[in-house]
N, C-alpha and C. Protein backbone atom coordinates (compact mmCIF):
# COMPACT_ATOMS: atom_id res chain seq x y z
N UNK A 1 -155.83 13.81 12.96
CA UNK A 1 -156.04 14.55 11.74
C UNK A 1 -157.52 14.86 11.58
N UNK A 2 -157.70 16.10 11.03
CA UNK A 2 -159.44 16.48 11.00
C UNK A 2 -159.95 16.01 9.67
N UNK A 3 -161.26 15.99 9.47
CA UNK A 3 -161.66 15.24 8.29
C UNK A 3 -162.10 16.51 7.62
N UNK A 4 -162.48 16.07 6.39
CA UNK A 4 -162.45 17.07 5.75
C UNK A 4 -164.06 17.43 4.99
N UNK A 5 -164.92 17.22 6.13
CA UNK A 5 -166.47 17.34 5.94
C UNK A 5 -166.38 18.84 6.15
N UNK A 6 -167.16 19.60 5.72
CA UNK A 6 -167.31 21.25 5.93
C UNK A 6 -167.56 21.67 7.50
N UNK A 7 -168.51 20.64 8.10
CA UNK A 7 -169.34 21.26 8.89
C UNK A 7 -167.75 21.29 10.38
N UNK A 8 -166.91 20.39 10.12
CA UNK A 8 -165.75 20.89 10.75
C UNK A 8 -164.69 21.87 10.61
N UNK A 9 -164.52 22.45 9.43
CA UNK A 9 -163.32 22.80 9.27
C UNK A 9 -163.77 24.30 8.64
N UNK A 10 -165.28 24.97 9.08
CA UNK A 10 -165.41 26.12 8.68
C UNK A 10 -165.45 26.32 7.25
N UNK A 11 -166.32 27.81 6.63
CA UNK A 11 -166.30 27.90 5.68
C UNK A 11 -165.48 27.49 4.14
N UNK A 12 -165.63 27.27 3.46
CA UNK A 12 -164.83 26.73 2.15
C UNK A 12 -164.23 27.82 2.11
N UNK A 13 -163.94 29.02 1.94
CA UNK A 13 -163.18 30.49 1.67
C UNK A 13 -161.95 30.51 2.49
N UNK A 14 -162.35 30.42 4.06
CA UNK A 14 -161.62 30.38 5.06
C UNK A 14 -162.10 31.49 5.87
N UNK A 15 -163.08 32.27 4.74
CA UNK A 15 -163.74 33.74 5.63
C UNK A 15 -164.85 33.52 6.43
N UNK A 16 -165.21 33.69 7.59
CA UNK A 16 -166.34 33.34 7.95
C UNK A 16 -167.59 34.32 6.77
N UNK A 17 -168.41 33.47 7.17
CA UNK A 17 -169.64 33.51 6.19
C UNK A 17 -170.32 35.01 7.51
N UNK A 18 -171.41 35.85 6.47
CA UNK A 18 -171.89 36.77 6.96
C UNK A 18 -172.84 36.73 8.42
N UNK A 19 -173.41 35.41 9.08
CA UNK A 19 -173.63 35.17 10.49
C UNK A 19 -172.52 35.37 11.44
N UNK A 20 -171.49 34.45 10.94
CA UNK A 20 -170.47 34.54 11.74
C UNK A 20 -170.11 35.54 11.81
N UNK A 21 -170.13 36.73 10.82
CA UNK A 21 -169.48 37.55 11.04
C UNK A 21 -170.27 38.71 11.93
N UNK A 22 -171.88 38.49 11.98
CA UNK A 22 -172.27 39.25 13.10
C UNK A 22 -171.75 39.07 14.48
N UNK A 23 -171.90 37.60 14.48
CA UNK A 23 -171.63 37.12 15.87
C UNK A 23 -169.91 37.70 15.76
N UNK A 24 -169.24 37.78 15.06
CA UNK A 24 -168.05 37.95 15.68
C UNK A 24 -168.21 39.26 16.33
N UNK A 25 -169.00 40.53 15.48
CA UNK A 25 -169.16 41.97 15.81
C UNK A 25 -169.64 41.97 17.04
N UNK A 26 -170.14 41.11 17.86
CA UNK A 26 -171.18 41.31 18.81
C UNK A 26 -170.10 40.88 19.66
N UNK A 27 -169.70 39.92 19.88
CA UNK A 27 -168.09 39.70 20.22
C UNK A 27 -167.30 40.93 21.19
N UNK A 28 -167.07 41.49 19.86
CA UNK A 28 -166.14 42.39 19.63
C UNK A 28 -166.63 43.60 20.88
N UNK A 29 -167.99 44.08 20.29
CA UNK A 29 -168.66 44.89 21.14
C UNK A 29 -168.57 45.07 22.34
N UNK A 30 -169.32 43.40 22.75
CA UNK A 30 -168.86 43.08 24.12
C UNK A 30 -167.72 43.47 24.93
N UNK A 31 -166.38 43.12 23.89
CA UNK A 31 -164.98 43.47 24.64
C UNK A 31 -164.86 44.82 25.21
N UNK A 32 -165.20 45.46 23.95
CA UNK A 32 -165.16 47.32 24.06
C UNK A 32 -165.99 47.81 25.33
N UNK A 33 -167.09 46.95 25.42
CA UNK A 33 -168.21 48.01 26.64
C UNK A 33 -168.15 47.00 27.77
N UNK A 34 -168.94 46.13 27.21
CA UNK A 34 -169.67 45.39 28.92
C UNK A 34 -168.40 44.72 29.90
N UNK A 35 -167.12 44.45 29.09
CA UNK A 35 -166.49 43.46 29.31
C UNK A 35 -165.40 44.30 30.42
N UNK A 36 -165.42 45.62 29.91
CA UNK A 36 -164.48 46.67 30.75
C UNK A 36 -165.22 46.97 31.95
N UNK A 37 -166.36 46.53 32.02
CA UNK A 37 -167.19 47.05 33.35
C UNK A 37 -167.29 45.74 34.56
N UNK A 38 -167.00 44.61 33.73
CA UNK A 38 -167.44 43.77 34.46
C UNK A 38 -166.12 43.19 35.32
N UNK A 39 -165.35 43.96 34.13
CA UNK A 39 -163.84 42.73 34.78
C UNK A 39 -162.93 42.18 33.95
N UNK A 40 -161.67 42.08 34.00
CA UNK A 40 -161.09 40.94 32.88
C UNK A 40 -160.13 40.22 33.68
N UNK A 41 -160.73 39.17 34.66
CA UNK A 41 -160.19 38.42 35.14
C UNK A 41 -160.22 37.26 34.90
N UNK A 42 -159.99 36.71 33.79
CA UNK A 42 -160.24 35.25 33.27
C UNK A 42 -159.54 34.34 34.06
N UNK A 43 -159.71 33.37 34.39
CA UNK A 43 -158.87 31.83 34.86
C UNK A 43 -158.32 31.64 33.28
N UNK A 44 -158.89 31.36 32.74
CA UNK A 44 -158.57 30.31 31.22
C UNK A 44 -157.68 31.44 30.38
N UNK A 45 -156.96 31.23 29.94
CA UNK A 45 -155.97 31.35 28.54
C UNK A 45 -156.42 31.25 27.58
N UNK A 46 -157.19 31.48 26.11
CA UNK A 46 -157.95 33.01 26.33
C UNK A 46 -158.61 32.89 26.65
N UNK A 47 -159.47 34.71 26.80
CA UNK A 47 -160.43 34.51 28.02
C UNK A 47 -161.66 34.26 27.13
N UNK A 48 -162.39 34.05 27.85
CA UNK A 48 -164.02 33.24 27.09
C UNK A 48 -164.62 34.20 25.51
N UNK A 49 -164.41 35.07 25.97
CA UNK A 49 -164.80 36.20 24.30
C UNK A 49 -163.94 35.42 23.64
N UNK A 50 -162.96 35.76 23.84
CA UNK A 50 -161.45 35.28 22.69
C UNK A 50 -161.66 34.08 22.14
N UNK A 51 -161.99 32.96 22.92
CA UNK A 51 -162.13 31.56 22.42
C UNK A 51 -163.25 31.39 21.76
N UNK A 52 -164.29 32.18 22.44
CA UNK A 52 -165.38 31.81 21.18
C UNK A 52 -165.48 32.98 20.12
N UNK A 53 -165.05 33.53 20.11
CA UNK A 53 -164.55 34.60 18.90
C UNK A 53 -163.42 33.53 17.81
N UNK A 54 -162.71 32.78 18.23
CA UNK A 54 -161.91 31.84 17.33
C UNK A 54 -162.62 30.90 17.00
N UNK A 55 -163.51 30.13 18.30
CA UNK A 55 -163.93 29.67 17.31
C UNK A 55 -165.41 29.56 16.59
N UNK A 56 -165.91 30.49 16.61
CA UNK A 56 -167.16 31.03 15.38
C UNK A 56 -165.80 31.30 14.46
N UNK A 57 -164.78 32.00 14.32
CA UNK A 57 -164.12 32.15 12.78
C UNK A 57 -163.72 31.06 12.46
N UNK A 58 -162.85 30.05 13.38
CA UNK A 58 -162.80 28.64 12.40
C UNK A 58 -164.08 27.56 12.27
N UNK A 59 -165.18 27.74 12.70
CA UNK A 59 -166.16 26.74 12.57
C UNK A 59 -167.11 27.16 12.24
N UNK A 60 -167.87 28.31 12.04
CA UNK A 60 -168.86 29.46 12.13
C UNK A 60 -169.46 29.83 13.06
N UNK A 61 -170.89 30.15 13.02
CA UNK A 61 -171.50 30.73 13.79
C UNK A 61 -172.32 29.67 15.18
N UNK A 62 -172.56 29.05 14.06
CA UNK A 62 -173.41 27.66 15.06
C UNK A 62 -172.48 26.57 15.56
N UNK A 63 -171.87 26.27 15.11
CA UNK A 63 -170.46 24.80 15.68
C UNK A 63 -169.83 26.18 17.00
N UNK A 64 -169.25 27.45 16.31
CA UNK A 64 -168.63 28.29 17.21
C UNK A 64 -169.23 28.51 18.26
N UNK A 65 -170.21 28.62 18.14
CA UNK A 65 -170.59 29.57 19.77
C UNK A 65 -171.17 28.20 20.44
N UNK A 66 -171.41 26.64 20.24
CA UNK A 66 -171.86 26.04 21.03
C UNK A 66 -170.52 25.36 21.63
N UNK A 67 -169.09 25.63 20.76
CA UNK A 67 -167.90 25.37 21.40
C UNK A 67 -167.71 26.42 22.46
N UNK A 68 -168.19 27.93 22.10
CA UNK A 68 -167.94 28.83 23.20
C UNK A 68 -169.02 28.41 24.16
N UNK A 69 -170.11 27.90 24.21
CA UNK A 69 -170.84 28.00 24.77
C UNK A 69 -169.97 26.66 26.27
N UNK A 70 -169.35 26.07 25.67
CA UNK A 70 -169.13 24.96 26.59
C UNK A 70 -168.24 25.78 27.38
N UNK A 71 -167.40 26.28 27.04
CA UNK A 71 -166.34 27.12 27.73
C UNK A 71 -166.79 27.77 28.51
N UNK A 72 -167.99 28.56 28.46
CA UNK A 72 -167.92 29.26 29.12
C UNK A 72 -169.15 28.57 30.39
N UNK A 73 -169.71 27.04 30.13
CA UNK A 73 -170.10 26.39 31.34
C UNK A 73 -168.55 25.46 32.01
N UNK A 74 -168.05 25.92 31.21
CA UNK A 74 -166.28 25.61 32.21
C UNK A 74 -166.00 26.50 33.29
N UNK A 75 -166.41 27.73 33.04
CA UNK A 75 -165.76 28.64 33.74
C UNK A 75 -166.68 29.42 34.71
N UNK A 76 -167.70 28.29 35.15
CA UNK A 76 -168.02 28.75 36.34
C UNK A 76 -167.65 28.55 37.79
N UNK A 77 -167.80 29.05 39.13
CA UNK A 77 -167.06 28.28 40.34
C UNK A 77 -166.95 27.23 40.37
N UNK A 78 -165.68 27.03 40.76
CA UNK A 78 -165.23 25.57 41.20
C UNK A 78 -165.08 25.03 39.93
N UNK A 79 -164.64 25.41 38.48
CA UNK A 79 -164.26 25.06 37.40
C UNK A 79 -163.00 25.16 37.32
N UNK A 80 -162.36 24.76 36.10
CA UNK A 80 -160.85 25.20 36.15
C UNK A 80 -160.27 26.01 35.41
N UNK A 81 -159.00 25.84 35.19
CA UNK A 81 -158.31 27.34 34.54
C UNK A 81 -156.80 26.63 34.17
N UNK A 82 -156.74 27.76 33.26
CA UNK A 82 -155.12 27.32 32.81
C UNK A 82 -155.41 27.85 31.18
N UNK A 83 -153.96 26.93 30.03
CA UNK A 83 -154.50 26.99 28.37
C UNK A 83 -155.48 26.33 28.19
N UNK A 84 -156.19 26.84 27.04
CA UNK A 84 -157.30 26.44 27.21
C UNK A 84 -157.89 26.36 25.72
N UNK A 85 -157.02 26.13 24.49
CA UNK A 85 -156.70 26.54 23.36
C UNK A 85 -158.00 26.03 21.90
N UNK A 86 -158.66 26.70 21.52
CA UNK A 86 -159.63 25.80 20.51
C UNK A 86 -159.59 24.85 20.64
N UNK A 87 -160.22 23.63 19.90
CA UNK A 87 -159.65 22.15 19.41
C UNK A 87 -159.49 22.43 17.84
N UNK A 88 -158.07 21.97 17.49
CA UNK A 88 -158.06 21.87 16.14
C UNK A 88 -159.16 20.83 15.39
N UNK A 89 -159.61 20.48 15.97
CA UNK A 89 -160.60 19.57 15.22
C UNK A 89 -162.25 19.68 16.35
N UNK A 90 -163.35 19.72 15.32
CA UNK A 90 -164.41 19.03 16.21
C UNK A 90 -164.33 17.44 16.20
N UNK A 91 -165.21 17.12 17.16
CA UNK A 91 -165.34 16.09 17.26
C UNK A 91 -165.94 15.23 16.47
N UNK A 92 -165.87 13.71 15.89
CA UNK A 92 -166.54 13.25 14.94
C UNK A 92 -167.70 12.83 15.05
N UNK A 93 -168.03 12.64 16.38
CA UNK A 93 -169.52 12.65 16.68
C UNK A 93 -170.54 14.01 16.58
N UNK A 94 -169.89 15.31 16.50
CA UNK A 94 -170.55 16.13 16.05
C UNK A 94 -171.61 16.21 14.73
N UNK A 95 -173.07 16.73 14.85
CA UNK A 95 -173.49 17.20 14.05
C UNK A 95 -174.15 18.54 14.17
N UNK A 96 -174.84 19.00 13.22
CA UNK A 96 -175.46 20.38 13.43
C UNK A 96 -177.07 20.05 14.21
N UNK A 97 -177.41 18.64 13.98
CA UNK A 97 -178.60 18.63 14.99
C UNK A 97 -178.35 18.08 16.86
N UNK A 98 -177.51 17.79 16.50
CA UNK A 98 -176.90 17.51 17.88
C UNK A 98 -176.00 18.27 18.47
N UNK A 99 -176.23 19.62 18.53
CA UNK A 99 -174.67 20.47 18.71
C UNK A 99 -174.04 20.43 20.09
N UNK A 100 -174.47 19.73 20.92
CA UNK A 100 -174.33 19.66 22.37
C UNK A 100 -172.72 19.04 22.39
N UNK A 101 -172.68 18.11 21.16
CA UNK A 101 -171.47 17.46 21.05
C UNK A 101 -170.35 18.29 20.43
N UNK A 102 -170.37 19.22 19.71
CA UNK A 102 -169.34 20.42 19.41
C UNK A 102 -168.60 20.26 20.72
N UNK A 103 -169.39 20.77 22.03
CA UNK A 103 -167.93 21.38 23.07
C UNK A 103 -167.43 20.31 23.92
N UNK A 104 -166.90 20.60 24.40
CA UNK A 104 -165.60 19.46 25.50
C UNK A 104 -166.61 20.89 26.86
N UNK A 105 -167.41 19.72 27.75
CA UNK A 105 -168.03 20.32 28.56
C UNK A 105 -167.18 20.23 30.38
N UNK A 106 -166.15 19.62 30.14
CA UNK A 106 -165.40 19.32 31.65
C UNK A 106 -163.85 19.80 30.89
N UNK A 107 -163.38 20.17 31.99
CA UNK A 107 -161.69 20.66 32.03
C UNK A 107 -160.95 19.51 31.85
N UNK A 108 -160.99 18.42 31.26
CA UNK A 108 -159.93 17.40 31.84
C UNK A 108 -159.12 17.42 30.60
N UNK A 109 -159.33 18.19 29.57
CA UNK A 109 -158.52 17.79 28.26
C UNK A 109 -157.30 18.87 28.77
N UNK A 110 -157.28 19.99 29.71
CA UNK A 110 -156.47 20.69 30.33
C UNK A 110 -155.51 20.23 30.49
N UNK A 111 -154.21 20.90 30.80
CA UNK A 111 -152.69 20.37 31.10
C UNK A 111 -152.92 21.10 32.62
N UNK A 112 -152.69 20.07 33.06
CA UNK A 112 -152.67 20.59 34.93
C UNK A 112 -151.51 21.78 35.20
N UNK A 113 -150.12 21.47 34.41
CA UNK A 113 -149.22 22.23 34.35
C UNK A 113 -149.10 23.77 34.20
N UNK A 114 -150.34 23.80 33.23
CA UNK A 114 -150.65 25.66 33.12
C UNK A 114 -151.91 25.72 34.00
N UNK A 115 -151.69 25.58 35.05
CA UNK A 115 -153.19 26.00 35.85
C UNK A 115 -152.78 27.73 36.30
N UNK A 116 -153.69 28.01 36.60
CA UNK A 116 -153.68 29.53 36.65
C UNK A 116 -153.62 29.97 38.29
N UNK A 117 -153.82 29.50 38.89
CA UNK A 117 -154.14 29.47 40.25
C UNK A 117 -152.98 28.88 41.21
């Protein structure tokens, strides 16, 4: 069960707050231009925009993108693949001065079962 401190469970509204919501635009952008040029061959279920696009909206801007940020040091060679789904919860060792602890930085919380490969 998640606790019910703010800095986990995203804005009090449920709307992301106006950072997040740049970062989501920039996101977004990405999908539309750079992302069609480069490729959309993800390993992971969703693919790295998507996940950290969810989660900057459920956590904001800063918890979000250092959860995307882990993901997407998941998904370099010789990383893995499969679902790959938010965490309904951060972690309780998380804080905002320590954000290193927001992401799950290794594949092992993975289900071997949906591997992609």
């Amino acid at each position: 069960m998640c606790s019910a401190h703010p800095h986990r469970n995203g804005p009090a509204g449920g709307a992301p707050g106006t950072p997040a919501r740049i970062g989501l635009l920039l996101i977004r952008i990405y999908q539309l231009t750079l992302s069609a040029f480069i490729g959309r061959s993800c390993r992971y279920a969703p693919s790295c925009s998507g996940y950290t696009a969810d989660a900057i909206a459920r956590y904001g801007l800063w918890a979000g993108s250092w959860v995307g940020l882990a993901r997407l040091q998941r998904c370099r060679p010789g990383g893995g693949s499969g679902f790959d789904p938010i965490p309904e919860c951060l972690p309780e060792s998380a804080r905002w001065y320590m954000p290193w602890r927001y992401g799950r930085w290794t594949g092992n919380h993975i289900d071997p079962a949906t591997r992609l490969d």
